[in-house]
N, C-alpha and C. Protein backbone atom coordinates (compact mmCIF):
# COMPACT_ATOMS: atom_id res chain seq x y z
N UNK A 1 0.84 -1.19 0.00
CA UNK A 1 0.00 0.00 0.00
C UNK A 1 0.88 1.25 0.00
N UNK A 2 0.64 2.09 -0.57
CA UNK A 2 1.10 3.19 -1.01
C UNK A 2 1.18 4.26 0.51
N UNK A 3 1.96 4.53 1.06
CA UNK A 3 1.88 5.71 2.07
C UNK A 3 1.18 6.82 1.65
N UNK A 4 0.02 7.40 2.07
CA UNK A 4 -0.74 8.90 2.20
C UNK A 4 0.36 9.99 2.14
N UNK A 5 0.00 10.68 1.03
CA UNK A 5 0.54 12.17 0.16
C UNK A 5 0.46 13.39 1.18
N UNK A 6 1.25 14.12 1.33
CA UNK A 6 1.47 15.21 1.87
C UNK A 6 0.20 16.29 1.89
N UNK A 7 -0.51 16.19 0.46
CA UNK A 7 -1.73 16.95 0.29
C UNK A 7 -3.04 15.82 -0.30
N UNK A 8 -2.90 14.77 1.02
CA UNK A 8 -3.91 13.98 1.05
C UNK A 8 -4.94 13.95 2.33
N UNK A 9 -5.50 13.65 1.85
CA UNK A 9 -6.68 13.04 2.72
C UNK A 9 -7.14 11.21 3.30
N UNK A 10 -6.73 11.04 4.34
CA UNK A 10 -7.18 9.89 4.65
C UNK A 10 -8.35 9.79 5.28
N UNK A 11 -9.29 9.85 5.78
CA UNK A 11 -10.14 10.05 6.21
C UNK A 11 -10.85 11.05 5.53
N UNK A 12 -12.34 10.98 5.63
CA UNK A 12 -13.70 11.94 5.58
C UNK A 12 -14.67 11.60 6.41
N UNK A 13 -15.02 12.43 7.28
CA UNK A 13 -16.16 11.95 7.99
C UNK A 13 -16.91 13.20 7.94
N UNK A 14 -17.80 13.19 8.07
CA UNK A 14 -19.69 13.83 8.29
C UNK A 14 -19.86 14.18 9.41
N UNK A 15 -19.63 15.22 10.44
CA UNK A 15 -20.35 15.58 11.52
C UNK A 15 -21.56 16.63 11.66
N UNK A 16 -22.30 16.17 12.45
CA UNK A 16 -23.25 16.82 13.06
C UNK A 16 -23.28 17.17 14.25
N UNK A 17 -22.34 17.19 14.80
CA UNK A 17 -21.76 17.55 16.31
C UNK A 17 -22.44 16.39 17.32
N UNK A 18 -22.11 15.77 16.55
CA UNK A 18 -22.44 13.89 17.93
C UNK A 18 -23.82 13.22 17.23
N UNK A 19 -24.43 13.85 15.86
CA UNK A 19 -25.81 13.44 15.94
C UNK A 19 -24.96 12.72 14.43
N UNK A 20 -25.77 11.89 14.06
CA UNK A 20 -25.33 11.54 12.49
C UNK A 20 -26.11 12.86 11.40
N UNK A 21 -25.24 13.28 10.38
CA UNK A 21 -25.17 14.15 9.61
C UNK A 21 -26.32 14.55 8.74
N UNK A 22 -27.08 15.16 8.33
CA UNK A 22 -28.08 15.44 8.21
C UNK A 22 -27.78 14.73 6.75
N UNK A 23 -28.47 14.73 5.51
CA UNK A 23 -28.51 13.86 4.33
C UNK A 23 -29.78 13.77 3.42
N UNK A 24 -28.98 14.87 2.18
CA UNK A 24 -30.54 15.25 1.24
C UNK A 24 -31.43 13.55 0.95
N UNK A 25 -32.58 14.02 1.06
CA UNK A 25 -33.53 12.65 0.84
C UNK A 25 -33.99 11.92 0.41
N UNK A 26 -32.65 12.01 -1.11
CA UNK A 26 -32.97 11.42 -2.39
C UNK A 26 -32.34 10.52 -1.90
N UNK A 27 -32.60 9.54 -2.98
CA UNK A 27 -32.26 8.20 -2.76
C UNK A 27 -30.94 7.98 -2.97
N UNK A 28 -30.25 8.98 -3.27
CA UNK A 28 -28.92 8.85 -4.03
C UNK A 28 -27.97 9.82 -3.33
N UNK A 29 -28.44 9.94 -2.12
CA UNK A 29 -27.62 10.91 -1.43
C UNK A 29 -26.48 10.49 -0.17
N UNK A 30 -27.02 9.29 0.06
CA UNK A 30 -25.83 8.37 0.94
C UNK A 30 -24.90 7.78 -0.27
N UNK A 31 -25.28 7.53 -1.45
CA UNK A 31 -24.45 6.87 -2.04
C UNK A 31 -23.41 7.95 -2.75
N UNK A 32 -23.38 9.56 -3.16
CA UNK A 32 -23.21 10.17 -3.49
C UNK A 32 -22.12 10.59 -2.26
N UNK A 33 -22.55 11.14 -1.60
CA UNK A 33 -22.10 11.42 -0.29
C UNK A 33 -20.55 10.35 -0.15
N UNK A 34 -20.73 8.84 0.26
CA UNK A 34 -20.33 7.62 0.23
C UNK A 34 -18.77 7.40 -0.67
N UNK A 35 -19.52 8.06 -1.82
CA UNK A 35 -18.37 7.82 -3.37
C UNK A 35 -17.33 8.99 -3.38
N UNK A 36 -18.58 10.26 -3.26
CA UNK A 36 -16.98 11.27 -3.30
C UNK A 36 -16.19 11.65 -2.14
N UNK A 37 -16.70 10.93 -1.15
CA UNK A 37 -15.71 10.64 0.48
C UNK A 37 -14.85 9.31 -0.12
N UNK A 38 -14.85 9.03 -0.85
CA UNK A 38 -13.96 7.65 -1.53
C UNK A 38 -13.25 8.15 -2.39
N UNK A 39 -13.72 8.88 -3.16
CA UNK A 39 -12.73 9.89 -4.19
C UNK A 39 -11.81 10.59 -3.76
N UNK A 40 -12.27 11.14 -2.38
CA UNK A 40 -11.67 12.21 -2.11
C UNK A 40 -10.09 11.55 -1.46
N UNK A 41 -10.64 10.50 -0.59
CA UNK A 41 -9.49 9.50 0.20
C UNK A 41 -8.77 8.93 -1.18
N UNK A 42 -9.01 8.95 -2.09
CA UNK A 42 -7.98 7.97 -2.83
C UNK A 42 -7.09 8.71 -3.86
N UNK A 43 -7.60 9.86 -4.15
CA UNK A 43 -7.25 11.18 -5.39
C UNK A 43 -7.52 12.32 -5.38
N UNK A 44 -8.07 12.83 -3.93
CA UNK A 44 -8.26 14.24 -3.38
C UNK A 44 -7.23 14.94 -3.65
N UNK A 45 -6.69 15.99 -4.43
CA UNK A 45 -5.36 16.76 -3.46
C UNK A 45 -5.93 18.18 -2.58
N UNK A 46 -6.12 18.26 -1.67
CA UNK A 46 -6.43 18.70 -0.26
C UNK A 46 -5.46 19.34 0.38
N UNK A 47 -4.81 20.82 0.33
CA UNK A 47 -3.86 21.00 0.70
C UNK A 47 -4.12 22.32 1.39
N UNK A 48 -4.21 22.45 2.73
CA UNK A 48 -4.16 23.82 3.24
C UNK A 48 -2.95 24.54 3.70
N UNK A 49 -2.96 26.18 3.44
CA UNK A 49 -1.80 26.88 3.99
C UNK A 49 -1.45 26.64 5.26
N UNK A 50 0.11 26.46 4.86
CA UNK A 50 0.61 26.36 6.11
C UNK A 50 0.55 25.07 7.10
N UNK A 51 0.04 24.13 6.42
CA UNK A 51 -0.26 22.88 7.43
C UNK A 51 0.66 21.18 6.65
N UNK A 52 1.28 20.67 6.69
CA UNK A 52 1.28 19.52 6.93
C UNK A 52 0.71 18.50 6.66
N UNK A 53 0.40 17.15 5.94
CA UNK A 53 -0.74 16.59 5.99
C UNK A 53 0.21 14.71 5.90
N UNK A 54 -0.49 13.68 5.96
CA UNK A 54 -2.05 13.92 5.52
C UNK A 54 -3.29 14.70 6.53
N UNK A 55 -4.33 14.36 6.08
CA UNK A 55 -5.23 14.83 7.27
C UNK A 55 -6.51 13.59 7.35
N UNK A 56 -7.17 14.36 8.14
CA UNK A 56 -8.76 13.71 8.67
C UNK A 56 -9.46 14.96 8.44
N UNK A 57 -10.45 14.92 7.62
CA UNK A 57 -11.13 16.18 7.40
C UNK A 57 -12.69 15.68 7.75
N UNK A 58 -13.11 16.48 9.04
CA UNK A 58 -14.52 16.29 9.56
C UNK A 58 -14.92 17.56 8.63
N UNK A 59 -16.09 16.95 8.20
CA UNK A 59 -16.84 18.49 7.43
C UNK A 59 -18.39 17.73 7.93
N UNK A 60 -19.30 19.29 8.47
CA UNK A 60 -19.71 19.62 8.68
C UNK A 60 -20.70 20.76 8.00
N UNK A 61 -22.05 20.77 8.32
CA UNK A 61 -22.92 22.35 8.12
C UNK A 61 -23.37 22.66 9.06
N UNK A 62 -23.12 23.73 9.28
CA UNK A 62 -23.46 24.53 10.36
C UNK A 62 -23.83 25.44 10.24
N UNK A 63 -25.39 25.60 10.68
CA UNK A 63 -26.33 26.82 10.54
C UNK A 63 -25.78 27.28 8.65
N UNK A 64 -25.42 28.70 8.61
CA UNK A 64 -25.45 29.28 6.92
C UNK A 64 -23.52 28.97 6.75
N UNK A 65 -22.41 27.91 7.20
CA UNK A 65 -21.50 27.67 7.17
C UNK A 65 -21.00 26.21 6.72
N UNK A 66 -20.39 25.97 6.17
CA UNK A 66 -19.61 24.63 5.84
C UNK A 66 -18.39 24.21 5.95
N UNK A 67 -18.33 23.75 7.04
CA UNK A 67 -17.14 23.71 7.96
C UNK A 67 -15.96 23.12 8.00
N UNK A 68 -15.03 23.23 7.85
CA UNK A 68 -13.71 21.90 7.44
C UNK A 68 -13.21 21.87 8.67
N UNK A 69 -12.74 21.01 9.46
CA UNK A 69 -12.22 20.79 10.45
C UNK A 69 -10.99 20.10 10.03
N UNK A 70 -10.22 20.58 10.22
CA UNK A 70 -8.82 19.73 9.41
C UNK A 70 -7.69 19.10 10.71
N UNK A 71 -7.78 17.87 10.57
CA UNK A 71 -7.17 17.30 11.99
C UNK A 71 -5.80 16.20 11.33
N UNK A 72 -4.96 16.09 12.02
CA UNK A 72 -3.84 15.32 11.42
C UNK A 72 -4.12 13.60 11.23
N UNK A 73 -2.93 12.99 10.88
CA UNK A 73 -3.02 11.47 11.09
C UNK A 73 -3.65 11.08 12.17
N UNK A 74 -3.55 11.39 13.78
CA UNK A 74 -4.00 10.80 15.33
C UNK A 74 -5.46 11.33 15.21
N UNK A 75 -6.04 12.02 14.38
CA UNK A 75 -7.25 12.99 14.68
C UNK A 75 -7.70 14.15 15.59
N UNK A 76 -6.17 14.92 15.48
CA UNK A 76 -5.87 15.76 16.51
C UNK A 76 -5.83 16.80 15.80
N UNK A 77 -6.64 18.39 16.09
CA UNK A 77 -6.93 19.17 15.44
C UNK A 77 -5.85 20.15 14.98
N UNK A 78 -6.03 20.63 13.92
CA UNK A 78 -5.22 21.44 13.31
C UNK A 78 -5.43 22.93 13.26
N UNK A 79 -6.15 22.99 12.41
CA UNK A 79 -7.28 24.09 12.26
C UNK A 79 -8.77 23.80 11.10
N UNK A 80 -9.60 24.87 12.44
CA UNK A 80 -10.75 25.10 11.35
C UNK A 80 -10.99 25.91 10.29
N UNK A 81 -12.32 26.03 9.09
CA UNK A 81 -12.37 26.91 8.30
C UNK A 81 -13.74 26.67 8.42
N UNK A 82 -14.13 27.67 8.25
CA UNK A 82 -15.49 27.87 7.72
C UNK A 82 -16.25 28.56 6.70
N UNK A 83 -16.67 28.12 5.75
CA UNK A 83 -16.86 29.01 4.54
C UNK A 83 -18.14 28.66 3.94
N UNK A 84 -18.61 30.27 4.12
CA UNK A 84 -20.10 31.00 3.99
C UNK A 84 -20.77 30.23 2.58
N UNK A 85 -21.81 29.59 3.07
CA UNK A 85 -22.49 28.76 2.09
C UNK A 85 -23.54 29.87 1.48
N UNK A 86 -23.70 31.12 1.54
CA UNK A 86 -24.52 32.25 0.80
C UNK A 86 -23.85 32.34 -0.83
N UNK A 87 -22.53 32.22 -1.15
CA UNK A 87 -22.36 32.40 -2.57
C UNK A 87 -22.45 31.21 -3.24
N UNK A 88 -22.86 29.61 -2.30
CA UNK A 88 -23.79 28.42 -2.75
C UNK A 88 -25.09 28.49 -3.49
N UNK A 89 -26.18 28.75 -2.09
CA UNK A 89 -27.45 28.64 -1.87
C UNK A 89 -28.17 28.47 -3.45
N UNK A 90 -27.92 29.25 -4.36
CA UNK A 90 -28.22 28.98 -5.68
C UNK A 90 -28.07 28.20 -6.59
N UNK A 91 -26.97 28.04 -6.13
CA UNK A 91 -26.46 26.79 -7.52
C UNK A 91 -26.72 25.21 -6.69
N UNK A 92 -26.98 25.03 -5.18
CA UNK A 92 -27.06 23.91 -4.28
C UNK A 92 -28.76 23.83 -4.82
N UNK A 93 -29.42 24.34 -4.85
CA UNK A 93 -30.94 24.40 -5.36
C UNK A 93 -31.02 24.32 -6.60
N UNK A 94 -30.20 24.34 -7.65
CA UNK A 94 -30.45 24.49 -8.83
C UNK A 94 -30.04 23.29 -9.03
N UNK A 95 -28.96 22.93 -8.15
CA UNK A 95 -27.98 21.37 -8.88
C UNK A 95 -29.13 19.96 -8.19
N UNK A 96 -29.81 20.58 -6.72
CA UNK A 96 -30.63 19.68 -5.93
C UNK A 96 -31.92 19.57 -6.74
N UNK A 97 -32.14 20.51 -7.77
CA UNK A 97 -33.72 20.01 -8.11
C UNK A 97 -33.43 19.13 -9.42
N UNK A 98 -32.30 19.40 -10.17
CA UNK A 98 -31.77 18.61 -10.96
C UNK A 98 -31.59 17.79 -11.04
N UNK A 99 -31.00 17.16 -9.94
CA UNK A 99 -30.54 15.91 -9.52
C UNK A 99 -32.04 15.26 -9.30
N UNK A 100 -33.30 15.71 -8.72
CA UNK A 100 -34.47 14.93 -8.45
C UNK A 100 -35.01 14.91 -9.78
N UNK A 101 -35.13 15.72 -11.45
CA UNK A 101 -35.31 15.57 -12.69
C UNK A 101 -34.70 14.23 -13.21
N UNK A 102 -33.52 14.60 -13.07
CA UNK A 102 -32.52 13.32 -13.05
C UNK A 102 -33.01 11.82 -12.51
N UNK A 103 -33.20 11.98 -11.43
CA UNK A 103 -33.86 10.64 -11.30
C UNK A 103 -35.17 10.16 -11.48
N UNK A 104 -36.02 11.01 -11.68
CA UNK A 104 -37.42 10.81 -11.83
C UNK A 104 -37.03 10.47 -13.73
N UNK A 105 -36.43 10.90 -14.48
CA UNK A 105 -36.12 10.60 -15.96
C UNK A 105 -35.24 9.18 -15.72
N UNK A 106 -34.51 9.04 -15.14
CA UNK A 106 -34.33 7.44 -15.24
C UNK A 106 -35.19 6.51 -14.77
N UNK A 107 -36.08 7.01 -13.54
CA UNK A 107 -36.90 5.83 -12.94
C UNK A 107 -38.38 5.78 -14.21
N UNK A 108 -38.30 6.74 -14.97
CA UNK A 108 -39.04 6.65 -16.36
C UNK A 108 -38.39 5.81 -17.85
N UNK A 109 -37.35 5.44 -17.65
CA UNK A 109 -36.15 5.33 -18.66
C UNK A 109 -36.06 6.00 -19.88
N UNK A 110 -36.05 7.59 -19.74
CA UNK A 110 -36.79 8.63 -20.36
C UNK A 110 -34.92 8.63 -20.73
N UNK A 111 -34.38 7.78 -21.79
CA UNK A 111 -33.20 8.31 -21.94
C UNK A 111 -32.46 9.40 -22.43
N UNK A 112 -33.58 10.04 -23.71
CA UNK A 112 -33.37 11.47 -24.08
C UNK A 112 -33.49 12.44 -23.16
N UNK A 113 -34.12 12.28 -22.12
CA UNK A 113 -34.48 13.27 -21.37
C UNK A 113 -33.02 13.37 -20.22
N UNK A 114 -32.88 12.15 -20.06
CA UNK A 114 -32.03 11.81 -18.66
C UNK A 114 -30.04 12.47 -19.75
N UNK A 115 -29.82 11.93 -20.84
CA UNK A 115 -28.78 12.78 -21.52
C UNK A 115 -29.24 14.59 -21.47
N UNK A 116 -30.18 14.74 -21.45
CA UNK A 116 -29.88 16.19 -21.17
C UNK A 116 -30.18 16.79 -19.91
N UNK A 117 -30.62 16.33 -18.98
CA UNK A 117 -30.74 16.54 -18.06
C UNK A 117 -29.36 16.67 -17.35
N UNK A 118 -28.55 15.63 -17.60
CA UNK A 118 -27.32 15.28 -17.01
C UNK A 118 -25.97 16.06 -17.19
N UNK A 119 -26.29 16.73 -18.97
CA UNK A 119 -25.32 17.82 -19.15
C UNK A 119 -25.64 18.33 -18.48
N UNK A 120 -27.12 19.43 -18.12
CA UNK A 120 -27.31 20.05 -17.33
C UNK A 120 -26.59 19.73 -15.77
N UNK A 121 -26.46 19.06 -15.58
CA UNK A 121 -26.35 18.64 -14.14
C UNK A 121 -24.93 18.59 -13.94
N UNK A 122 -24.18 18.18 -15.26
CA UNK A 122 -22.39 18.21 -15.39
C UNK A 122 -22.13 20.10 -14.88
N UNK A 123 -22.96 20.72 -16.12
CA UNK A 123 -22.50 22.13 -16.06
C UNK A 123 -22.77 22.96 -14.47
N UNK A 124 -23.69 22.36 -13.91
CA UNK A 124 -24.04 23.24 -12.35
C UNK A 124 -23.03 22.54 -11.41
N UNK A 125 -22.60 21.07 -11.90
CA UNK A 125 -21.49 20.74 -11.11
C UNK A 125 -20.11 21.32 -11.07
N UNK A 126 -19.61 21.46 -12.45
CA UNK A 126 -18.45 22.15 -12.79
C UNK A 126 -18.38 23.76 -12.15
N UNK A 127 -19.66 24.38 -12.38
CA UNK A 127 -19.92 25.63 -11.73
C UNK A 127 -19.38 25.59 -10.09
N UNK A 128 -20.17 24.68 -9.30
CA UNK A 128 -19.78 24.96 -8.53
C UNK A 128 -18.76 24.14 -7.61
N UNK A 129 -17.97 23.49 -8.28
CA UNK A 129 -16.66 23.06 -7.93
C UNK A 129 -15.72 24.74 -8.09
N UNK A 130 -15.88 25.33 -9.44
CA UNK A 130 -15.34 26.76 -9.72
C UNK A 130 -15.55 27.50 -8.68
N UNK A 131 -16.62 27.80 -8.05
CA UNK A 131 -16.81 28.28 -7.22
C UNK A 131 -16.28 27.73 -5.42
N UNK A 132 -16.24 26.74 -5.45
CA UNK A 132 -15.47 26.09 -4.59
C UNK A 132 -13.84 26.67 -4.20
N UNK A 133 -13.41 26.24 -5.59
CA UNK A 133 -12.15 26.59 -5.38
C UNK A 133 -12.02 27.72 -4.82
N UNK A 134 -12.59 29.28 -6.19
CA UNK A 134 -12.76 30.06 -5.87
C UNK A 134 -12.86 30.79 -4.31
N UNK A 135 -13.60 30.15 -3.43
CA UNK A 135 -13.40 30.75 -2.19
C UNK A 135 -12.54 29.82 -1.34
N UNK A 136 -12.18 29.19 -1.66
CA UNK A 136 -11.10 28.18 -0.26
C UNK A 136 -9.71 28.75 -1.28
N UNK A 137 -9.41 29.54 -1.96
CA UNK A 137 -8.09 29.95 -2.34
C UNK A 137 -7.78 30.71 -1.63
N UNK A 138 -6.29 30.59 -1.12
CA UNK A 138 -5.46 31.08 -0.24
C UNK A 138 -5.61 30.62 1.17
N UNK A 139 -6.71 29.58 0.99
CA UNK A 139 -6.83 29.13 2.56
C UNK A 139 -6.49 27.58 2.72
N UNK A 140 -6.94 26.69 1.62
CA UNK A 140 -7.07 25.40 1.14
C UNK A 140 -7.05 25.04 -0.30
N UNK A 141 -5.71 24.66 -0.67
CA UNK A 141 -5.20 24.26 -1.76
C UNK A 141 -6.17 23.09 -2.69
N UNK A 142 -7.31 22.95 -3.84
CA UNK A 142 -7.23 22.13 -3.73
C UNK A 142 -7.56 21.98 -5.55
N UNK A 143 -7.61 20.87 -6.03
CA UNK A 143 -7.93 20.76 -7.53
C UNK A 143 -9.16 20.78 -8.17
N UNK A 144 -9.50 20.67 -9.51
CA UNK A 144 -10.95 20.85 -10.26
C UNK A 144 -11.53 20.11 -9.44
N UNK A 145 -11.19 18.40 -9.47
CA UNK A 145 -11.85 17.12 -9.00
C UNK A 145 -12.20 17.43 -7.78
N UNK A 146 -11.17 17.27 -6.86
CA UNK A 146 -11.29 17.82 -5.76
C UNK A 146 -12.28 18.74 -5.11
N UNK A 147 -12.61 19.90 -6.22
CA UNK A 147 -13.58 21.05 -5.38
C UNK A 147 -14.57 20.20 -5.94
N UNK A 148 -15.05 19.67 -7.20
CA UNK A 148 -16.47 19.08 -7.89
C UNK A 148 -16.62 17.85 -6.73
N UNK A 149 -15.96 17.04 -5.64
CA UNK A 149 -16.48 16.20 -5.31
C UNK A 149 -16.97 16.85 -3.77
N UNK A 150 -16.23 18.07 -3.20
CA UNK A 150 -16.72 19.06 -2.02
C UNK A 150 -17.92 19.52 -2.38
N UNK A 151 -18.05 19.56 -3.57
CA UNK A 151 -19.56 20.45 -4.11
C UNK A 151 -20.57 19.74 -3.79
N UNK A 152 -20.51 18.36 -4.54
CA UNK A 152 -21.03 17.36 -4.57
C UNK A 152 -21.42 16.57 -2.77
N UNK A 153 -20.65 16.75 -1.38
CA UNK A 153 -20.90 16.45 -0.54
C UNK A 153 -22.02 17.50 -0.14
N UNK A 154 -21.59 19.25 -0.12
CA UNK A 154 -22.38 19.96 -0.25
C UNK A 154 -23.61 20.11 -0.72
N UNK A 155 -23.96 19.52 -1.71
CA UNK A 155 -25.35 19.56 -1.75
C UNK A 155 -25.57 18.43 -1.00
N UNK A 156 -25.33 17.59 -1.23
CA UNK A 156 -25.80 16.22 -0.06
C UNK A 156 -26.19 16.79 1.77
N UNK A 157 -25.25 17.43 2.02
CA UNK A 157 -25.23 17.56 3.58
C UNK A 157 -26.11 18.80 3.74
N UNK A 158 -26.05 19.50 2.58
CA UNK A 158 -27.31 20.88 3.06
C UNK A 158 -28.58 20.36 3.84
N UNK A 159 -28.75 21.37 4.43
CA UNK A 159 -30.09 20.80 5.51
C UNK A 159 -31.35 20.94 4.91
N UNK A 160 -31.27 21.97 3.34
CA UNK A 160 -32.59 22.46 3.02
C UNK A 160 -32.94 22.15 1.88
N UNK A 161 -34.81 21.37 1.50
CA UNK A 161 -34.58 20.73 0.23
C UNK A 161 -34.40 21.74 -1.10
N UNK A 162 -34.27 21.59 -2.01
CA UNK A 162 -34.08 22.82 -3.00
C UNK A 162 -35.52 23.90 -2.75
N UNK A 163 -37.07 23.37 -2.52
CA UNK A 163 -37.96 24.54 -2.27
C UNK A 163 -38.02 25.23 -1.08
N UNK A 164 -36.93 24.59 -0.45
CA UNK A 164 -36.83 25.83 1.12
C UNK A 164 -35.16 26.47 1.14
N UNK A 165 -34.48 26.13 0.27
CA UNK A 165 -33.18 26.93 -0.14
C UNK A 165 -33.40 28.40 -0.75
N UNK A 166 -32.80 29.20 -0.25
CA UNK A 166 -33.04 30.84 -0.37
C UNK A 166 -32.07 30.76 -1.75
């Protein structure tokens, strides 16, 4: 086995501060959730200023925040970040109602529908991986993949379904 990368991630875990993590209510949201916490452990590059790694990254939502808790190999804390899920809220509702189009067109096997649906659903992803990066620069180093699979937990862990997202 390969020793863990300097700007890796071994661990991902989900907190809710002792409760298990809240989890959009599609059917595809533990498994989503599941895969890019697997992505992230195997081909994340995850690299924050100034720190050392690998890490254990607890992420978290909290109230209008999305929280990185960045803790070393022992699970001993490093530092936190927290970054304002308001320049989200739009594109997490736009990518969350998509994603329920999305599956309501496959559980139809509506395949024309489900190919365009899905570009659609590539392009709000790519968006907001961009946007990802975009605000964890200069704080947390990290790549395209990388921010598209944070995005991707992000809508999963939001607390609100896309018709109660501001």
């Amino acid at each position: 086995m390969v020793p863990p990368q300097r700007g890796s991630l071994i661990d991902v875990i989900f907190d809710a501060g002792g409760a298990p993590a809240a989890v959009r209510k599609a059917p595809t949201g533990h498994q989503d959730r599941a895969q890019a916490a697997r992505d992230l452990r195997l081909s994340g590059h995850f690299e924050p200023v100034g720190l050392t790694g690998p890490y254990r990254l607890h992420l978290s939502v909290r109230q209008t925040w999305l929280v990185f808790d960045i803790r070393d190999r022992d699970d001993e804390p490093l530092h936190t970040h927290a970054l304002s899920l308001s320049p989200f809220r739009s594109l997490i509702k736009d990518y969350c109602m998509i994603v329920d189009s999305y599956e309501e067109a496959m559980a139809e096997g509506a395949s024309a529908r489900v190919q365009a649906i899905d570009m659609g659903r590539r392009g709000l992803h790519n968006e907001g991986a961009e946007l990802m990066m975009e605000r964890l620069r200069d704080k947390i180093e990290v790549d395209f993949e990388t921010a598209r699979r944070l995005f991707t937990i992000l809508c999963v862990l939001y607390p609100n379904r896309p018709s109660n997202a501001a």
